[in-house]
PDB file of N, CA and C in Angstrom:
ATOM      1  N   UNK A   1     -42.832   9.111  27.331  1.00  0.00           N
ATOM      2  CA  UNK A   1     -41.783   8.497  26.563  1.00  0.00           C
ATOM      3  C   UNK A   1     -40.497   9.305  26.756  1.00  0.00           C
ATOM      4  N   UNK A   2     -39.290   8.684  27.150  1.00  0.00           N
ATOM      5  CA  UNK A   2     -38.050   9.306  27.249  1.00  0.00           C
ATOM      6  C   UNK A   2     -37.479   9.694  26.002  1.00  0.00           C
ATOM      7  N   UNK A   3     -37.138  10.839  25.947  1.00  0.00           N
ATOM      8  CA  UNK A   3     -36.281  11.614  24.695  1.00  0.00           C
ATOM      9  C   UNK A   3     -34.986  10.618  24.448  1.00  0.00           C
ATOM     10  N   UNK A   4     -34.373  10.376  23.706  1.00  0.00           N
ATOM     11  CA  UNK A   4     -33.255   9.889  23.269  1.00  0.00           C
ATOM     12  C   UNK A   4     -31.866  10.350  23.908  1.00  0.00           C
ATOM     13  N   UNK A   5     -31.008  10.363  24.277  1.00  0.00           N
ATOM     14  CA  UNK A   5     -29.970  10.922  24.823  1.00  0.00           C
ATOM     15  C   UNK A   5     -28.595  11.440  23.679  1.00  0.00           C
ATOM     16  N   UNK A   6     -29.143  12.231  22.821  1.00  0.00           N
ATOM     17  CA  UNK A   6     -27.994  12.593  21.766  1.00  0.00           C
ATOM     18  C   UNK A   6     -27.206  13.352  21.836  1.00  0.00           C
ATOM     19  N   UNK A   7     -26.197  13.156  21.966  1.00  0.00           N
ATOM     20  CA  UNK A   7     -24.693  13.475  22.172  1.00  0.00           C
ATOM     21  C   UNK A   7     -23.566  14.056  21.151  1.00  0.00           C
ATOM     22  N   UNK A   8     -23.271  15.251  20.627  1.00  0.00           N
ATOM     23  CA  UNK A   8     -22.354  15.138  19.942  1.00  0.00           C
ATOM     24  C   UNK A   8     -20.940  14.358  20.416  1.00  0.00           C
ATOM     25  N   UNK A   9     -20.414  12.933  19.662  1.00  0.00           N
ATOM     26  CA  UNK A   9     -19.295  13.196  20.063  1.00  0.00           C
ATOM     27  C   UNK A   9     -17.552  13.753  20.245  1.00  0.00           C
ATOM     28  N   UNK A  10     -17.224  13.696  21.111  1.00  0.00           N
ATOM     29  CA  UNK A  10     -15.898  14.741  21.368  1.00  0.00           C
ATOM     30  C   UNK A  10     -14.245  14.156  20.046  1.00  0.00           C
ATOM     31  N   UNK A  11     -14.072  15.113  19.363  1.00  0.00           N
ATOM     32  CA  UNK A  11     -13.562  14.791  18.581  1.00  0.00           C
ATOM     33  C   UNK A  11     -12.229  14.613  19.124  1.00  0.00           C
ATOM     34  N   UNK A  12     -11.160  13.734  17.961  1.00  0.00           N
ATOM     35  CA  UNK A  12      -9.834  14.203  19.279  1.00  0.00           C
ATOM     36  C   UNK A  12      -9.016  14.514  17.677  1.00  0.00           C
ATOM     37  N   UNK A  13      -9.301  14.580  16.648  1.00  0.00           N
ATOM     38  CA  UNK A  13      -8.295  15.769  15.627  1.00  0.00           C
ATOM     39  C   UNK A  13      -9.167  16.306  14.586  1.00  0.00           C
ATOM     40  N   UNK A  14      -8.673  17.402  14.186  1.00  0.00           N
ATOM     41  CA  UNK A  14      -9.215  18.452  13.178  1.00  0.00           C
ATOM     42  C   UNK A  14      -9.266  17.709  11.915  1.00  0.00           C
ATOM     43  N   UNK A  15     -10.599  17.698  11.703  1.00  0.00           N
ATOM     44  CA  UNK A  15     -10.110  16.845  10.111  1.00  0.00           C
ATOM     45  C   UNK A  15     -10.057  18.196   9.123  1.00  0.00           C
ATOM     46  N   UNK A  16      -8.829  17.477   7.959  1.00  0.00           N
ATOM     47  CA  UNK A  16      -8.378  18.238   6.937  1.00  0.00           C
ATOM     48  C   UNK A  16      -8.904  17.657   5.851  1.00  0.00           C
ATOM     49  N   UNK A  17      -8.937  18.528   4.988  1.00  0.00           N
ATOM     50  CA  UNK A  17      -9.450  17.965   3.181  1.00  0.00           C
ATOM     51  C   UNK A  17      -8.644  17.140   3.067  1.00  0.00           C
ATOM     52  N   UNK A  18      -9.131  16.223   2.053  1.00  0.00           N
ATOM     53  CA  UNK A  18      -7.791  15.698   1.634  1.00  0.00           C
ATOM     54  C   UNK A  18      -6.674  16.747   0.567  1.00  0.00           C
ATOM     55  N   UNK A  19      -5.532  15.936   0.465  1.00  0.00           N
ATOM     56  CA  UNK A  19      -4.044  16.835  -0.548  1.00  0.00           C
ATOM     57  C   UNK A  19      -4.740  16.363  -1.574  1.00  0.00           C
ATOM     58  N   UNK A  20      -5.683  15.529  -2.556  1.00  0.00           N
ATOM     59  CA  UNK A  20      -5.210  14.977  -3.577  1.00  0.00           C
ATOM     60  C   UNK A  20      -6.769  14.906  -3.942  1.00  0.00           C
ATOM     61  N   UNK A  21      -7.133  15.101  -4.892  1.00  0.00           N
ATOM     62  CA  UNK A  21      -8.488  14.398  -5.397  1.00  0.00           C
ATOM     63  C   UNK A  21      -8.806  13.517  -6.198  1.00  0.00           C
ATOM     64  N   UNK A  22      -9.550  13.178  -4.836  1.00  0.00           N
ATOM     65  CA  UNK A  22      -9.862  11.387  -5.971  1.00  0.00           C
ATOM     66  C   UNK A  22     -10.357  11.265  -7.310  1.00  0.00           C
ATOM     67  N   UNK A  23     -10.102  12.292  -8.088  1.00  0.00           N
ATOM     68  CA  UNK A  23     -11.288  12.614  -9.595  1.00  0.00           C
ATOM     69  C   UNK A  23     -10.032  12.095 -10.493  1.00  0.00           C
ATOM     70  N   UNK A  24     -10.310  11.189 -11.151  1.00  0.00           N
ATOM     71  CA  UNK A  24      -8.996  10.443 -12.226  1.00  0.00           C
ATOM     72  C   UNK A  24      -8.508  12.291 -13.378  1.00  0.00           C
ATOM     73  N   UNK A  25      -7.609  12.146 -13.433  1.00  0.00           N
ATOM     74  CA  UNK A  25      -7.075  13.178 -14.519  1.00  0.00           C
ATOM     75  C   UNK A  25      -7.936  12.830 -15.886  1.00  0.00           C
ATOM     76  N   UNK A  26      -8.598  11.758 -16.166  1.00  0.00           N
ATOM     77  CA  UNK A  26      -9.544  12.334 -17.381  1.00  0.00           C
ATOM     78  C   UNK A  26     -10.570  12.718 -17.760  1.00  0.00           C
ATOM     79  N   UNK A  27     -11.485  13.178 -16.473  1.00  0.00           N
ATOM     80  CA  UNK A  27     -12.351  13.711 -15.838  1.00  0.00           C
ATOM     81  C   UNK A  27     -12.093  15.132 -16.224  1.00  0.00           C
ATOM     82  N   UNK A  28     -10.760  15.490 -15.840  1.00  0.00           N
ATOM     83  CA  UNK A  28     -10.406  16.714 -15.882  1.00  0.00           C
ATOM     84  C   UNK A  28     -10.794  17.420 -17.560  1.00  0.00           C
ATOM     85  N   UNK A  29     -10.210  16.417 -18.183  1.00  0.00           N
ATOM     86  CA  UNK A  29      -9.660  16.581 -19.626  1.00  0.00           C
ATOM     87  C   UNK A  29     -10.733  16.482 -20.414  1.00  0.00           C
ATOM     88  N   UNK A  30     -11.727  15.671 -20.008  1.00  0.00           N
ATOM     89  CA  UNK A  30     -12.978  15.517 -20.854  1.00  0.00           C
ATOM     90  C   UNK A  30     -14.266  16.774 -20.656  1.00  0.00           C
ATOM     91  N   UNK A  31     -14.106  17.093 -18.923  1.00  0.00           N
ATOM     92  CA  UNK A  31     -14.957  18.011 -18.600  1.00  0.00           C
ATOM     93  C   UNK A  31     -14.608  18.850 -17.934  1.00  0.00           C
ATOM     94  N   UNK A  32     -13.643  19.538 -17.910  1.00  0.00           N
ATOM     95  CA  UNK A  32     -13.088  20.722 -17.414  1.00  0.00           C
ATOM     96  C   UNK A  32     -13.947  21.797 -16.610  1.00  0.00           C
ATOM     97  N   UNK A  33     -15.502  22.214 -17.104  1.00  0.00           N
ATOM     98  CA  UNK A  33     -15.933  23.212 -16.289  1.00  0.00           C
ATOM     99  C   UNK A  33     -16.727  22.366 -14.870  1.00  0.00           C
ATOM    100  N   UNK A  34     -16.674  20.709 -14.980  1.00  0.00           N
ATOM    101  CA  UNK A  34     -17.899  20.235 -14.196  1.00  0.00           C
ATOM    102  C   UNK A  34     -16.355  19.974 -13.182  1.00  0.00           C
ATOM    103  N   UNK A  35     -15.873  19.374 -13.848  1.00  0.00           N
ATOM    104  CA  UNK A  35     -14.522  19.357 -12.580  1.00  0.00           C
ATOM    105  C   UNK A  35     -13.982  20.148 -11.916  1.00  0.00           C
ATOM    106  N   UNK A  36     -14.137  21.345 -12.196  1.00  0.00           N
ATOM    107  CA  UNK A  36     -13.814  22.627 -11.432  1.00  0.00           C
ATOM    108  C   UNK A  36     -14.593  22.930 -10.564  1.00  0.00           C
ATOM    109  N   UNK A  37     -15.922  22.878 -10.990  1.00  0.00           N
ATOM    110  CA  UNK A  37     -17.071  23.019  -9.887  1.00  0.00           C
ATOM    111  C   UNK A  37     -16.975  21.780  -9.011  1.00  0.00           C
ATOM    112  N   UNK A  38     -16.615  20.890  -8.899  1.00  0.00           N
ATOM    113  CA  UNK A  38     -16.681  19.567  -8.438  1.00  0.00           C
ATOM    114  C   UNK A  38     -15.249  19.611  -7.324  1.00  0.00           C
ATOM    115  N   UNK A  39     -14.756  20.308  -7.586  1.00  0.00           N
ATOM    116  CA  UNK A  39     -13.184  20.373  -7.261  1.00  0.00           C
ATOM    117  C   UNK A  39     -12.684  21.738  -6.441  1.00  0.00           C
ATOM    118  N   UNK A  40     -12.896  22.504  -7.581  1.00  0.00           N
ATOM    119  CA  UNK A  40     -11.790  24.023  -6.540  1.00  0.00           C
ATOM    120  C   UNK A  40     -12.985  24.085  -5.060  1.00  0.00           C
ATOM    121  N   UNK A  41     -11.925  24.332  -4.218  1.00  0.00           N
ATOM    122  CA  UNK A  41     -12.531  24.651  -2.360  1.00  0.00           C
ATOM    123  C   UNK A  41     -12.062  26.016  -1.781  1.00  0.00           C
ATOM    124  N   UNK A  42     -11.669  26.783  -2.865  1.00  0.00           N
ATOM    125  CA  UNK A  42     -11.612  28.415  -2.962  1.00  0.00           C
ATOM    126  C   UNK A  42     -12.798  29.018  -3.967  1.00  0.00           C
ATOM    127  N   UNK A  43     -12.519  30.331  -3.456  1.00  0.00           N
ATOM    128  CA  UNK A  43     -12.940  31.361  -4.398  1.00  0.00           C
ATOM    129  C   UNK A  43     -11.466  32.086  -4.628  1.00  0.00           C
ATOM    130  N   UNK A  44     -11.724  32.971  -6.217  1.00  0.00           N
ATOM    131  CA  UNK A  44     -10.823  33.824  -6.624  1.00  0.00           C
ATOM    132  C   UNK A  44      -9.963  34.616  -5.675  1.00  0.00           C
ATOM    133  N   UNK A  45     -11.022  35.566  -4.810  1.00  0.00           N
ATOM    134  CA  UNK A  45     -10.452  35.765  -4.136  1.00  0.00           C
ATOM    135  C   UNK A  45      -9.979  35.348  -2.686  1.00  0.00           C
ATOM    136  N   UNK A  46      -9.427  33.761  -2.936  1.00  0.00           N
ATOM    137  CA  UNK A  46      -8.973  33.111  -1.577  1.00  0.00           C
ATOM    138  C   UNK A  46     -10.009  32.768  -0.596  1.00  0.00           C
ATOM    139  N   UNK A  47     -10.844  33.320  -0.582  1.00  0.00           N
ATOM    140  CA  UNK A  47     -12.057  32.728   0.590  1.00  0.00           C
ATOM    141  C   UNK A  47     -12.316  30.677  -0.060  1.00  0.00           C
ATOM    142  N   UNK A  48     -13.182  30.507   1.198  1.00  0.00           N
ATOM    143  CA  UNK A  48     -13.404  29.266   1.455  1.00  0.00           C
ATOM    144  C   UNK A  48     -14.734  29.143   0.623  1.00  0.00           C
ATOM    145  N   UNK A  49     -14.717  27.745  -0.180  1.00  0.00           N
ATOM    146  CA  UNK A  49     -15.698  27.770  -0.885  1.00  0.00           C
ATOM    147  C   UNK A  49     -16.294  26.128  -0.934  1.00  0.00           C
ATOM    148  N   UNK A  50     -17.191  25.702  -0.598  1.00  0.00           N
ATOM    149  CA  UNK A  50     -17.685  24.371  -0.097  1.00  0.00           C
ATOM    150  C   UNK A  50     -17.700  23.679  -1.734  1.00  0.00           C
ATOM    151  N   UNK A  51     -17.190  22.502  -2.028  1.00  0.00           N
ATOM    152  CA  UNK A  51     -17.323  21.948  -3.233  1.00  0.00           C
ATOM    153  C   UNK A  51     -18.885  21.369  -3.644  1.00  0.00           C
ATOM    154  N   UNK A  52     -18.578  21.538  -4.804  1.00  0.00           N
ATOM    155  CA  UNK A  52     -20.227  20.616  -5.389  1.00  0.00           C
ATOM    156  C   UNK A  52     -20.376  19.612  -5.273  1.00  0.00           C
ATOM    157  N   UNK A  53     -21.571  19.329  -4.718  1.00  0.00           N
ATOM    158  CA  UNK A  53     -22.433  17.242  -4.849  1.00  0.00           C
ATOM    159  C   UNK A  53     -23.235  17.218  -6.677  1.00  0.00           C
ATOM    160  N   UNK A  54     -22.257  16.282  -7.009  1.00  0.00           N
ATOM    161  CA  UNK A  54     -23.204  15.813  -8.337  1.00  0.00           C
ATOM    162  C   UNK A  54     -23.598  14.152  -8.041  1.00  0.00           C
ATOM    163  N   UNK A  55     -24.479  14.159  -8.066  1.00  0.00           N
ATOM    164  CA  UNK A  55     -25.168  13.150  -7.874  1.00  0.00           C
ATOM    165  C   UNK A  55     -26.013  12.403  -9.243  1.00  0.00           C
ATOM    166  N   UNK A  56     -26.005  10.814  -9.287  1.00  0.00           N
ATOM    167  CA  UNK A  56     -26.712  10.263 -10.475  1.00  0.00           C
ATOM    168  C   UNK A  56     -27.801   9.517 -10.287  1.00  0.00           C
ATOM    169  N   UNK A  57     -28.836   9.709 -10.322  1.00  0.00           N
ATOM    170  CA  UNK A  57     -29.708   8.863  -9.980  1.00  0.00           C
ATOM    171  C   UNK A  57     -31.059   8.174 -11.701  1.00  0.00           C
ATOM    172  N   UNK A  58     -31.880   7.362 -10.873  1.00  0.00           N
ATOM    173  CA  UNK A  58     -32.591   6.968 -11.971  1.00  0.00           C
ATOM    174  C   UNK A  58     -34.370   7.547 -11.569  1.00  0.00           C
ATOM    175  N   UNK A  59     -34.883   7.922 -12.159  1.00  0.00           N
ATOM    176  CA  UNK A  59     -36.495   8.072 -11.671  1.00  0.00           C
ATOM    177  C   UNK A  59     -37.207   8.392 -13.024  1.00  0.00           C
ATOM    178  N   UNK A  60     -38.617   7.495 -12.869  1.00  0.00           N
ATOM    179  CA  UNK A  60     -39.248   6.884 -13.759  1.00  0.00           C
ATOM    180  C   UNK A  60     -38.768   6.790 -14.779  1.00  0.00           C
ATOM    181  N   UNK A  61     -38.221   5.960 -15.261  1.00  0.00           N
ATOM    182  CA  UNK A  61     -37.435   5.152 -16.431  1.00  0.00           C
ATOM    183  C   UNK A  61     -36.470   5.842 -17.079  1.00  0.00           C
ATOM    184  N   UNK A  62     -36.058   6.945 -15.874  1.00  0.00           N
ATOM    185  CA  UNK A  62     -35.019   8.046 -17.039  1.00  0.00           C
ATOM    186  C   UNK A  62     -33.777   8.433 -16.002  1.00  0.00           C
ATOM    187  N   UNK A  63     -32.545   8.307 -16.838  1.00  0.00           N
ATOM    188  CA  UNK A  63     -30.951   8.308 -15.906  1.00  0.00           C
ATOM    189  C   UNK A  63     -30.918  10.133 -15.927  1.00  0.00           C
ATOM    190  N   UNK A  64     -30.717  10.474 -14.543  1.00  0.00           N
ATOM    191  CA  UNK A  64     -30.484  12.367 -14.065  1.00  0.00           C
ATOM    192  C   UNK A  64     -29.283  12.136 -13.465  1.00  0.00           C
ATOM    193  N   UNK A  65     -29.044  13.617 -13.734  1.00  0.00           N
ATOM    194  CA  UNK A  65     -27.427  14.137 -12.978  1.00  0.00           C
ATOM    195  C   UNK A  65     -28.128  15.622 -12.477  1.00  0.00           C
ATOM    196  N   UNK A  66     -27.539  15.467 -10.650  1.00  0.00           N
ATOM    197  CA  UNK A  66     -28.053  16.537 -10.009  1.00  0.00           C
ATOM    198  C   UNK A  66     -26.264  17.634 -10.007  1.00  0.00           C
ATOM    199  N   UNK A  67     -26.499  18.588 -10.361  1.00  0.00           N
ATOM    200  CA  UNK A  67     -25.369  19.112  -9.750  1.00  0.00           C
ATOM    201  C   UNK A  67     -25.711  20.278  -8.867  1.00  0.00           C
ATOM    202  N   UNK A  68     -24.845  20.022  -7.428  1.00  0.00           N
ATOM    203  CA  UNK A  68     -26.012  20.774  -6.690  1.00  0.00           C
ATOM    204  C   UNK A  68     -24.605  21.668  -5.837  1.00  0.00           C
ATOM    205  N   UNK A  69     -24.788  23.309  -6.155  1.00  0.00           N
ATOM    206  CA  UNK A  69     -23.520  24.020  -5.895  1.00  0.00           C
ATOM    207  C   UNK A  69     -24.137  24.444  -4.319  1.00  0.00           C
ATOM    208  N   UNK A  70     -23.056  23.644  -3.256  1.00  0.00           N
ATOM    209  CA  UNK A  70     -23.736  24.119  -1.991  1.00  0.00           C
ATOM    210  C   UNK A  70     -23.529  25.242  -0.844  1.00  0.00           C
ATOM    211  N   UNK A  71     -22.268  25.897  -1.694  1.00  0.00           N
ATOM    212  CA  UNK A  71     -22.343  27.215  -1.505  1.00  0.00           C
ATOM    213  C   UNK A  71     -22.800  28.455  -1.917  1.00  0.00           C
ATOM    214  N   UNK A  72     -23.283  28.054  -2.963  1.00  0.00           N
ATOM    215  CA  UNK A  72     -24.058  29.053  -3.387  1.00  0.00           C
ATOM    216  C   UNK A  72     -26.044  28.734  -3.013  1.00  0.00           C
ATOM    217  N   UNK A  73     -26.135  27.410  -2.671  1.00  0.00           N
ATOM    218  CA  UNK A  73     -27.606  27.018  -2.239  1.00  0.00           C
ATOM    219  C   UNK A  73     -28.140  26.827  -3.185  1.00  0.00           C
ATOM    220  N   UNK A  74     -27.480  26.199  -4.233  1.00  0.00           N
ATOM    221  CA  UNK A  74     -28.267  26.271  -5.854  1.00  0.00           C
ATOM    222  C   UNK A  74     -27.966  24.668  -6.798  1.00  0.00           C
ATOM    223  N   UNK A  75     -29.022  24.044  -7.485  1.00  0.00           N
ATOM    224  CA  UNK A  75     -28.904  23.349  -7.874  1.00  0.00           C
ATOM    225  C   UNK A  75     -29.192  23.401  -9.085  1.00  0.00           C
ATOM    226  N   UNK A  76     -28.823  22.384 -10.619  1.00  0.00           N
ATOM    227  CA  UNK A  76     -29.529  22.131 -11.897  1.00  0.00           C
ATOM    228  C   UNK A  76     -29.729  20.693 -12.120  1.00  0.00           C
ATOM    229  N   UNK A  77     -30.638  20.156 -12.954  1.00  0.00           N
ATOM    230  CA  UNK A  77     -31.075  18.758 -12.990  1.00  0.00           C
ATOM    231  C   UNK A  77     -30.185  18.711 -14.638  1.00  0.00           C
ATOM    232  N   UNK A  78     -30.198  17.696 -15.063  1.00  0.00           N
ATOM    233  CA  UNK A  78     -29.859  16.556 -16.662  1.00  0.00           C
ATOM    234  C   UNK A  78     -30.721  15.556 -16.801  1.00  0.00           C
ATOM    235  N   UNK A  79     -31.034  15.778 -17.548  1.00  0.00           N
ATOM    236  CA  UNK A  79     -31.618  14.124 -17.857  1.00  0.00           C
ATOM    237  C   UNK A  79     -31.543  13.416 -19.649  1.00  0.00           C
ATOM    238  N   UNK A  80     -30.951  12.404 -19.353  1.00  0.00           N
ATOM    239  CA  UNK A  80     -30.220  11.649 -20.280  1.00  0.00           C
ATOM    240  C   UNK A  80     -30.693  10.286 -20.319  1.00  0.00           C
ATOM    241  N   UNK A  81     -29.849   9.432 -21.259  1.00  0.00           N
ATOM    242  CA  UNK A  81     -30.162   8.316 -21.546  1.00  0.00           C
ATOM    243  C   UNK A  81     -28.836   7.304 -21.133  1.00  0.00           C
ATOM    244  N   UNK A  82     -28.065   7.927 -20.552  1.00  0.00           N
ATOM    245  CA  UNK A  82     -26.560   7.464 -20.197  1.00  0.00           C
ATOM    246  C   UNK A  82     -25.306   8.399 -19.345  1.00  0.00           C
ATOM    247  N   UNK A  83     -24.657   7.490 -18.693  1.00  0.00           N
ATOM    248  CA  UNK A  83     -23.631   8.671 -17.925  1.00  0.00           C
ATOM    249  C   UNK A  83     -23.150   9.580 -18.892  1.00  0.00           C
ATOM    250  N   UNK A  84     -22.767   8.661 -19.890  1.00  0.00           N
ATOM    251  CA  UNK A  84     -21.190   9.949 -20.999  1.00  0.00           C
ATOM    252  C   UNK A  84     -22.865  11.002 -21.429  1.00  0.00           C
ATOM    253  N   UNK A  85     -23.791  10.875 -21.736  1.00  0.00           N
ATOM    254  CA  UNK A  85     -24.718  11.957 -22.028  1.00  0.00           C
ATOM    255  C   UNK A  85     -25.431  12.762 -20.911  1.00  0.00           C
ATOM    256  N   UNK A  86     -25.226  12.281 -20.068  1.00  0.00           N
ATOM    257  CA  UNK A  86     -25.549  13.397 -18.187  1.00  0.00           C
ATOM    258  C   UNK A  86     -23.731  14.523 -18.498  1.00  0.00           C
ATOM    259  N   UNK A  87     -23.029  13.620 -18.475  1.00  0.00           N
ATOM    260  CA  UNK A  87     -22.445  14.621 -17.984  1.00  0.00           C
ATOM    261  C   UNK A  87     -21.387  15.866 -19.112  1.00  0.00           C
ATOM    262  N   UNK A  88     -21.846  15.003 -20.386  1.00  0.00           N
ATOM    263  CA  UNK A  88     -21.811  16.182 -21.358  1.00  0.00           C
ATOM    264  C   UNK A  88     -22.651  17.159 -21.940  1.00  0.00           C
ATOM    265  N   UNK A  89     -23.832  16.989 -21.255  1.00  0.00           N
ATOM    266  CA  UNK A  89     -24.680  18.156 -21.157  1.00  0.00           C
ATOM    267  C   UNK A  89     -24.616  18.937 -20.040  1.00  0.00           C
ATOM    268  N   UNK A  90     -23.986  18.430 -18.725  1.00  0.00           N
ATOM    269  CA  UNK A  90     -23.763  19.332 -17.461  1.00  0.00           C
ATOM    270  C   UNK A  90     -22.524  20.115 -17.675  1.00  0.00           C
ATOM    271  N   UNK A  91     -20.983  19.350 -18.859  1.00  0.00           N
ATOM    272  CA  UNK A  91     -20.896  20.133 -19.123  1.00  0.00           C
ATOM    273  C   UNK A  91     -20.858  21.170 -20.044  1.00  0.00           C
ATOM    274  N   UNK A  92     -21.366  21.020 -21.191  1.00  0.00           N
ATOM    275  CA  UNK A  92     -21.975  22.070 -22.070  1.00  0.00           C
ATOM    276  C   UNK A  92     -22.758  23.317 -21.510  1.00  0.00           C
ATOM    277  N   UNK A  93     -23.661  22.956 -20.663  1.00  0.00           N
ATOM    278  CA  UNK A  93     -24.585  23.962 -19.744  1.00  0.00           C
ATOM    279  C   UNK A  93     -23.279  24.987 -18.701  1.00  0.00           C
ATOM    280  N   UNK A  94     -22.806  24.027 -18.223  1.00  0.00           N
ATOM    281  CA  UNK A  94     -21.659  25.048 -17.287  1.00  0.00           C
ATOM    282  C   UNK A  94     -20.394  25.879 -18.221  1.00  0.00           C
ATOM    283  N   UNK A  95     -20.250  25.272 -19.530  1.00  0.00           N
ATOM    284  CA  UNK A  95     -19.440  25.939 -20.199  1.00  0.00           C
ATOM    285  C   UNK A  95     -20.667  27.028 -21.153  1.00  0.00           C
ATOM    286  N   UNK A  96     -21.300  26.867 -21.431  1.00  0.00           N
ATOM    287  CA  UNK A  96     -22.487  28.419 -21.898  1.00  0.00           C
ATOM    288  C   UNK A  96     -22.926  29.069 -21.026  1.00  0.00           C
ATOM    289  N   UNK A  97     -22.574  28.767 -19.683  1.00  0.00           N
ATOM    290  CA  UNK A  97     -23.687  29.821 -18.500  1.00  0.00           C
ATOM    291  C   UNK A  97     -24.975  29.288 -18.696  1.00  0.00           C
ATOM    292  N   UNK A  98     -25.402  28.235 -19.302  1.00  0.00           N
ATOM    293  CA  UNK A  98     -27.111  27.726 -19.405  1.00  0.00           C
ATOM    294  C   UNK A  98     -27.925  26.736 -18.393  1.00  0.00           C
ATOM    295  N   UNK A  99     -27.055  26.642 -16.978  1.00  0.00           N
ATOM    296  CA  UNK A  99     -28.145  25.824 -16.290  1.00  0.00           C
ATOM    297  C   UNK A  99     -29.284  26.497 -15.964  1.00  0.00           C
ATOM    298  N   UNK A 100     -29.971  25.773 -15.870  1.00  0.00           N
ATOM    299  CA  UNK A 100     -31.148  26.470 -14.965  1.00  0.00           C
ATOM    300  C   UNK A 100     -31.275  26.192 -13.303  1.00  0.00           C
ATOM    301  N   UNK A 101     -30.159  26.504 -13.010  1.00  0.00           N
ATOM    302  CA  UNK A 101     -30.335  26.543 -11.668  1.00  0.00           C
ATOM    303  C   UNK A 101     -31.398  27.258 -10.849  1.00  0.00           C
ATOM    304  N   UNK A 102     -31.635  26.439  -9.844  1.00  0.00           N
ATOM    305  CA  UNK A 102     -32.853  26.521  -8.703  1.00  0.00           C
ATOM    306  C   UNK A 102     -32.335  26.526  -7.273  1.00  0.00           C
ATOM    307  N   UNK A 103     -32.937  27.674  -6.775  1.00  0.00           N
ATOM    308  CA  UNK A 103     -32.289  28.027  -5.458  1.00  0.00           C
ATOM    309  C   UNK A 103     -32.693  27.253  -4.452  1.00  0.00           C
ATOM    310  N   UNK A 104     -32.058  27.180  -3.392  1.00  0.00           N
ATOM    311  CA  UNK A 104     -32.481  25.676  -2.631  1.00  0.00           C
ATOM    312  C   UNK A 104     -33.522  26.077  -1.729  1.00  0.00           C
ATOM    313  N   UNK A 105     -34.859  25.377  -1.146  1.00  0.00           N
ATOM    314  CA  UNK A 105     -35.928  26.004  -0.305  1.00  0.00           C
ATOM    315  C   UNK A 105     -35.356  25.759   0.589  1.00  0.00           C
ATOM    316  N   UNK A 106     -35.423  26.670   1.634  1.00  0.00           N
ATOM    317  CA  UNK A 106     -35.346  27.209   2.930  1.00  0.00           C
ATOM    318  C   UNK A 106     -37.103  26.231   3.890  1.00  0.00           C
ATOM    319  N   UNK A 107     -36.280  25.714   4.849  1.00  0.00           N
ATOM    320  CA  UNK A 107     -37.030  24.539   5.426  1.00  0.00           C
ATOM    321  C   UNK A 107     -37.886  25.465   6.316  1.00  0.00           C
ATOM    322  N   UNK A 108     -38.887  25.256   6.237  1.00  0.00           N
ATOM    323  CA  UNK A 108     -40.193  25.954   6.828  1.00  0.00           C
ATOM    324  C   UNK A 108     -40.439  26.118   8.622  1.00  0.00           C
TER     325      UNK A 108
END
């Protein structure tokens, strides 16, 4: 059987972040520590810092919010009964220091 022929292809410009983030200003205002994590693409001290995936999903009859920090390789779960209750417990947890974040497995 012939292997597939996969190719990266040749780019022709540097993509940039975007200037502006698409996160409405009351995002900001309602959840301040999840939007920061969701948002700043620094560290303090100026280094480069990959933004967070929060993700919402549903599994067995119950609504989760993943927030998954992918520079640091670390994730925490929510689980709620509604968006406005996912993500005011993600951020309550990020404003006490209380996730229980889980370090990401390393693929075998």
């Amino acid at each position: 059987m012939a292997k597939p022929n996969l190719r990266k292809p040749a780019t022709t410009q540097t993509r940039q972040p975007p200037s502006v983030v698409p996160v409405s200003p009351e995002l900001e205002g309602l959840y301040p520590n999840l939007y920061a994590y969701m948002t700043q693409d620094a560290w303090e001290d100026g280094g480069t810092r990959a933004t967070t995936t929060v993700l919402f999903f549903f599994e067995r009859g119950e609504m989760k919010l993943c927030v998954s920090d992918r520079d640091l390789q670390r994730s925490f779960f929510v689980t709620g009964s509604d968006f406005a209750s996912l993500l005011e417990t993600a951020e309550a947890m990020l404003e006490n220091g209380e996730p229980d974040w889980r370090q990401k497995r390393l693929a075998r």
